[in-house]
Protein backbone atom coordinates (compact mmCIF):
# COMPACT_ATOMS: atom_id res chain seq x y z
CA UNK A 1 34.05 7.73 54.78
CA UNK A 2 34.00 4.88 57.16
CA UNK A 3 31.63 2.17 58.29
CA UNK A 4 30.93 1.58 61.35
CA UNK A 5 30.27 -2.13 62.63
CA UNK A 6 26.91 -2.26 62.70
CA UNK A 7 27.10 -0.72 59.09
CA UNK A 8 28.99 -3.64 58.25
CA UNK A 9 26.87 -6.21 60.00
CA UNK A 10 23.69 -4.73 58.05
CA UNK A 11 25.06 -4.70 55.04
CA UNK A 12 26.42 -8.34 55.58
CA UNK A 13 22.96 -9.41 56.39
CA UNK A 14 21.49 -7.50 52.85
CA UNK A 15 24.01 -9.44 51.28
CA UNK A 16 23.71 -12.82 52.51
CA UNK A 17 19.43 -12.74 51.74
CA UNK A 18 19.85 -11.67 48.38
CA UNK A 19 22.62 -13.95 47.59
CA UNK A 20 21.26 -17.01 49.66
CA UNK A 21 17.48 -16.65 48.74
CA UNK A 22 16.61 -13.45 46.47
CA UNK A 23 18.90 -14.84 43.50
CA UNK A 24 18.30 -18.44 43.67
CA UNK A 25 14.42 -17.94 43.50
CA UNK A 26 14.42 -15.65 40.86
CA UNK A 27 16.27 -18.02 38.85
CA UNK A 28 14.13 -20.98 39.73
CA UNK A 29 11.92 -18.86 38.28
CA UNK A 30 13.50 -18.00 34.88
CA UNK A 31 14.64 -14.89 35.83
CA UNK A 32 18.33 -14.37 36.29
CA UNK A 33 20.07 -11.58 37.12
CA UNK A 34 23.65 -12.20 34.90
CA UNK A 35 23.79 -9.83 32.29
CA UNK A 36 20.59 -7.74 33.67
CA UNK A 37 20.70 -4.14 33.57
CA UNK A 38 18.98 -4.27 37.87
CA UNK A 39 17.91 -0.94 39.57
CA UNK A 40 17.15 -1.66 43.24
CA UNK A 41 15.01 1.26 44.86
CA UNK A 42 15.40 2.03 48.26
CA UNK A 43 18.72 0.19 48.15
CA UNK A 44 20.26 0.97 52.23
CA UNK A 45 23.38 0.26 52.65
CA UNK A 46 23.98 -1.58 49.05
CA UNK A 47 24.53 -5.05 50.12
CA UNK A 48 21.68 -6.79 48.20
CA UNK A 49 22.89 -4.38 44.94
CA UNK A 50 26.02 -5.78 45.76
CA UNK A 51 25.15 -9.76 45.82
CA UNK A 52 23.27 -8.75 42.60
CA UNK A 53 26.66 -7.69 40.58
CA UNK A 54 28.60 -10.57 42.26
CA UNK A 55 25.51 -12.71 40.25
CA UNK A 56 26.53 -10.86 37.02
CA UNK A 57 24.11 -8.29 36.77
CA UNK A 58 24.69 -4.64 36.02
CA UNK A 59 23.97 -2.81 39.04
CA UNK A 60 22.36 0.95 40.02
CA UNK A 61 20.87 1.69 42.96
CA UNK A 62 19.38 4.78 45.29
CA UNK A 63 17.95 5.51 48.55
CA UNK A 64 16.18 8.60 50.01
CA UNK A 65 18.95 8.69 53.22
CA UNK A 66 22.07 10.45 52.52
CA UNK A 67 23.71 8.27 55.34
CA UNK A 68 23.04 4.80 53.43
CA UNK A 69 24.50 5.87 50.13
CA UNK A 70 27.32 6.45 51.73
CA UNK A 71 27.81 3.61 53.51
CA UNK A 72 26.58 2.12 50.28
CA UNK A 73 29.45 3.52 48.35
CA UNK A 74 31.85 2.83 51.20
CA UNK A 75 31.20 -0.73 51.39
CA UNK A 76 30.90 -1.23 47.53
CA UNK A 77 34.49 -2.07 47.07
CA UNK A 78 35.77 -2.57 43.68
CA UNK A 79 32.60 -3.55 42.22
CA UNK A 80 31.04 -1.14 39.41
CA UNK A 81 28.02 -0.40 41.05
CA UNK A 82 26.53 3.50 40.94
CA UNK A 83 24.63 4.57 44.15
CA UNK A 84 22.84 7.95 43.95
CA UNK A 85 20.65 9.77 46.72
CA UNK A 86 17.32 11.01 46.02
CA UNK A 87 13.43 10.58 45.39
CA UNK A 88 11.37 8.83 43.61
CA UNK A 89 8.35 10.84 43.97
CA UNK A 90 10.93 13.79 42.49
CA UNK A 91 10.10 15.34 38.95
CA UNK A 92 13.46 14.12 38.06
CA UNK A 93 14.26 10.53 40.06
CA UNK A 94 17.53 8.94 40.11
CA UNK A 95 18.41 6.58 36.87
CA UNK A 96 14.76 8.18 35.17
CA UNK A 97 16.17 8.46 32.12
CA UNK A 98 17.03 4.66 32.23
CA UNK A 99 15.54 1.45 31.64
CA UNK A 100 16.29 -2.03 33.18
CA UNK A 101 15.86 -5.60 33.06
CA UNK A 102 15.04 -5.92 36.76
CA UNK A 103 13.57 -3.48 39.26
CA UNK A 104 13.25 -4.55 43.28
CA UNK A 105 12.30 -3.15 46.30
CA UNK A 106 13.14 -5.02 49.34
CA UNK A 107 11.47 -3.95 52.50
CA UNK A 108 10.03 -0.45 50.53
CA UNK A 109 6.64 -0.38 49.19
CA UNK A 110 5.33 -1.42 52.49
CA UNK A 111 6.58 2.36 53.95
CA UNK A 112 5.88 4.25 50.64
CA UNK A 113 2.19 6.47 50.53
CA UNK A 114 0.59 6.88 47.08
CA UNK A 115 1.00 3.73 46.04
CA UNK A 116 -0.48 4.05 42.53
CA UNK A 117 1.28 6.66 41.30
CA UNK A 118 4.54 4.54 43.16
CA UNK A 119 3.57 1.41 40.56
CA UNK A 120 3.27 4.49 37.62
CA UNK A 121 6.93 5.38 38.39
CA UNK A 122 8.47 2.26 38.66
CA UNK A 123 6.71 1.21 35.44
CA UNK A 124 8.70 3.39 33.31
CA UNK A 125 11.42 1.76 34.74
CA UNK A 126 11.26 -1.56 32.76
CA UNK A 127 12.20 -2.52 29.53
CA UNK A 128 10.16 -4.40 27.34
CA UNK A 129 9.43 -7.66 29.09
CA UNK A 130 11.38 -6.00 32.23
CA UNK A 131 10.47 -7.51 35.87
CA UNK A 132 9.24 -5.72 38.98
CA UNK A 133 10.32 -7.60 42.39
CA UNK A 134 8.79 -6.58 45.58
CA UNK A 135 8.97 -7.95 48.78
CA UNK A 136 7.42 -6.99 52.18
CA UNK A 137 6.28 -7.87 56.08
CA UNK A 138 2.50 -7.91 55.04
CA UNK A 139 1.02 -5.87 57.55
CA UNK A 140 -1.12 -7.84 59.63
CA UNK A 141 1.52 -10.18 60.51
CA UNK A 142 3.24 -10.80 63.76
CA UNK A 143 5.21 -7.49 63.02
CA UNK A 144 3.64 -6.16 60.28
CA UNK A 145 3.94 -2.53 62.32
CA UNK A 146 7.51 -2.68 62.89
CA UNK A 147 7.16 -2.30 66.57
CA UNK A 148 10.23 -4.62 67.34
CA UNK A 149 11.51 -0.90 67.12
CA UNK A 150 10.53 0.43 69.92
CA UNK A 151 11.97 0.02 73.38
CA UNK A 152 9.09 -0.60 75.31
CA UNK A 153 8.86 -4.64 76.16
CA UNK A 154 5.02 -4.80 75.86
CA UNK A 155 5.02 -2.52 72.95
CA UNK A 156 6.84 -4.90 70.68
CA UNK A 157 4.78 -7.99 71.48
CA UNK A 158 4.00 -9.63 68.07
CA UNK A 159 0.67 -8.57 67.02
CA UNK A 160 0.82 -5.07 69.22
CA UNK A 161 0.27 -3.15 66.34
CA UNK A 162 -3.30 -4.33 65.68
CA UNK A 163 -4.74 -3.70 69.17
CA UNK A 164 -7.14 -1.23 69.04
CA UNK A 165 -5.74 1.97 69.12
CA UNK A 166 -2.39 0.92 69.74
CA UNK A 167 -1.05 3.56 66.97
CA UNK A 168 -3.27 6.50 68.25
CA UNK A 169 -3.21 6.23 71.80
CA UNK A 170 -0.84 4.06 73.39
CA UNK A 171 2.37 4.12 71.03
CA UNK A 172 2.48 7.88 71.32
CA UNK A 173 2.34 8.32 74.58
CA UNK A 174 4.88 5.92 75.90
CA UNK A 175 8.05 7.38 77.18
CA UNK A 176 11.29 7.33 75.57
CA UNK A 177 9.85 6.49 72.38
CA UNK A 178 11.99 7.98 69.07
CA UNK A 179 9.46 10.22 67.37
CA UNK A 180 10.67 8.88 64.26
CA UNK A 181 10.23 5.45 65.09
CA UNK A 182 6.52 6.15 66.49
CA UNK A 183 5.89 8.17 63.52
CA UNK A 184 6.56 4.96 60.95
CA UNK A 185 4.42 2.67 63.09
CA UNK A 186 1.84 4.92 62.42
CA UNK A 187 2.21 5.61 59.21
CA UNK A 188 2.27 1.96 58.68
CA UNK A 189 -0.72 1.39 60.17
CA UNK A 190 -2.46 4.38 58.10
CA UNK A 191 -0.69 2.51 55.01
CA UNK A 192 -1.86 -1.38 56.37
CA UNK A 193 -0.28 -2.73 53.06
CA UNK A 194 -0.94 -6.34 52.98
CA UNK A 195 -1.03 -8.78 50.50
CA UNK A 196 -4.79 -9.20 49.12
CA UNK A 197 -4.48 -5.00 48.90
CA UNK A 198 -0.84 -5.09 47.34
CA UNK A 199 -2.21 -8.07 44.47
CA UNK A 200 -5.30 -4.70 44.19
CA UNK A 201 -2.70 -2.32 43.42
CA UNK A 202 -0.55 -3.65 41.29
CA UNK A 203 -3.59 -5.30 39.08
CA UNK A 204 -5.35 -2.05 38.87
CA UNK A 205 -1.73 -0.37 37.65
CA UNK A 206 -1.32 -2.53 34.81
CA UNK A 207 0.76 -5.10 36.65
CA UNK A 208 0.13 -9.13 36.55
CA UNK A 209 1.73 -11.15 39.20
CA UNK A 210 3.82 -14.07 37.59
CA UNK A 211 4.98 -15.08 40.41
CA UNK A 212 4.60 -14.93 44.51
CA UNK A 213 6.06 -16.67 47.58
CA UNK A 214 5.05 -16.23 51.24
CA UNK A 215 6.94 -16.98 54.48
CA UNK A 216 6.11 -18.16 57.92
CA UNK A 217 9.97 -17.30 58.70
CA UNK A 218 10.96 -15.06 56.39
CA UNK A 219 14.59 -14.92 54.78
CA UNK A 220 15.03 -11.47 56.51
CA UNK A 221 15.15 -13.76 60.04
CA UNK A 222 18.52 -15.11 59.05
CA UNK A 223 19.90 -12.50 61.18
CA UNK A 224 18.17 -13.93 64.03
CA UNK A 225 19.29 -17.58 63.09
CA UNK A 226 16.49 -18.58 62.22
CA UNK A 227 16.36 -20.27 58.40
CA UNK A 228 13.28 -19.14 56.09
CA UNK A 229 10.49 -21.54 55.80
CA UNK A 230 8.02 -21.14 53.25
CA UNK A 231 3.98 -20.72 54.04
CA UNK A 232 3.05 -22.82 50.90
CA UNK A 233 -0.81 -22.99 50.19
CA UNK A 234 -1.29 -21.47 54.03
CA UNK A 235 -0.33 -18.27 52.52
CA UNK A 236 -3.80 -18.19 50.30
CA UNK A 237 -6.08 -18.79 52.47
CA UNK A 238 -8.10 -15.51 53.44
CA UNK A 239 -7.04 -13.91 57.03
CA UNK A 240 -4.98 -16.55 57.98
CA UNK A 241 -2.44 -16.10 55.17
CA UNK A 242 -2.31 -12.29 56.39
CA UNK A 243 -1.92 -13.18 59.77
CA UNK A 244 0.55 -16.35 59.82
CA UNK A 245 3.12 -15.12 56.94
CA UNK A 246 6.05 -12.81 58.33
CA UNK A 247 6.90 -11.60 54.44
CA UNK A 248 6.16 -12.34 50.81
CA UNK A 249 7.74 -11.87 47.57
CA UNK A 250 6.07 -10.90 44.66
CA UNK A 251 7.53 -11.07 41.12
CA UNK A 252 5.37 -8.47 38.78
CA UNK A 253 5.16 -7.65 34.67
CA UNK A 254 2.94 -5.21 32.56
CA UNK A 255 0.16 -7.09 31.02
């Protein structure tokens, strides 16, 4: 199979943030992905999983789209890296009967319903002492909705996506809208996953929070040349942090 450019671009673009930011903050924070056994969930195209095994870990990945594992495995090259296709929610999810060092989900958990039993699954994941990295738009930020995916102009204003019934009313009845598209904003707004409700979840699943960073520019924004600049204590504050930060990572353990 071949990839097309904008494969190629995208999977660039996974590359570069894990290898420019993900990696160098998880080692300022102790964690370091040489010689970790790392499972990324939800892994697209493979270019983070990639930047992960070029960092000396050893690398497994899966995503629910047929489409991306291929271009996954495509764009792989050499590197010993095993992509599969499938579910988590299954009886029987890819890599189950494995453990790992290091679990992330980049740009995931936000889309994913049943988030409990999501934090269950990816629990039995880890090894003893194993690390859980998530990262996410929280959803009340400028595009918390993912509206920059539709095609109408007033539609992917920052911010849309909380007018009031912007996801009932107006989304679905623009024109020329991909039902697909329409449907996520939706569900995302069903979902609102921010981060005073994620920091809920994952406490009330057994999981502390070691570690967290917010983002008024987010690394994800590289592609749009802009570089990432961190929210600091801004990100804390009640409302505003929800509001003002464009994406946070959080860096999870049992305990």
């Amino acid at each position: 199979m071949s990839a097309s450019d904008h494969d190629r671009k995208y999977w660039q673009y996974e590359y570069d943030v894990c290898a420019r930011f993900i990696i160098p903050l998880l080692e300022s924070w102790g964690v370091r992905p040489a010689g970790a056994a790392v499972l990324d969930v939800g892994c697209g195209e493979g270019g983070g999983l990639c930047a992960m095994h070029d960092g000396g870990g050893s690398c497994v990945g899966f995503d629910l789209e047929e489409s991306r594992v291929q271009t996954a495995l495509t764009l792989r090259g050499r590197r010993s890296i095993e992509f599969a296709c499938g579910d988590m929610y299954a009886a029987e999810p890819p890599f189950g009967a494995s453990q790992f060092d290091l679990v992330t989900l980049h740009d995931v958990f936000e889309h994913l319903d049943h988030k409990p039993a999501v934090i269950a699954r990816l629990k039995k994941y880890l090894k003893p002492g194993g690390k859980l990295l998530i990262r996410f738009p929280p959803y009340y930020s400028a595009y918390g909705g993912h509206q920059q995916h539709l095609r109408t102009w007033f539609a992917r204003l920052p911010y849309f996506h909380l007018v009031p019934f912007s996801g009932s009313l107006i989304i679905p009845r623009l024109a020329g809208e991909a039902p697909h598209i329409v449907a996520e904003v939706q569900k995302l707004g069903r979902l609102k996953m921010g981060m005073k409700a994620f920091e809920r979840i994952a406490a009330e699943g057994g999981m502390r929070v070691e570690q967290r960073r917010a983002y008024i520019i987010s690394p994800n924004h590289i592609r749009f040349g802009l570089r990432p600049v961190p929210a600091g204590p801004l990100a804390w504050i009640p409302l505003i942090g929800e509001l003002a930060c464009t994406g946070v990572i959080y860096l999870l353990s049992e305990g």
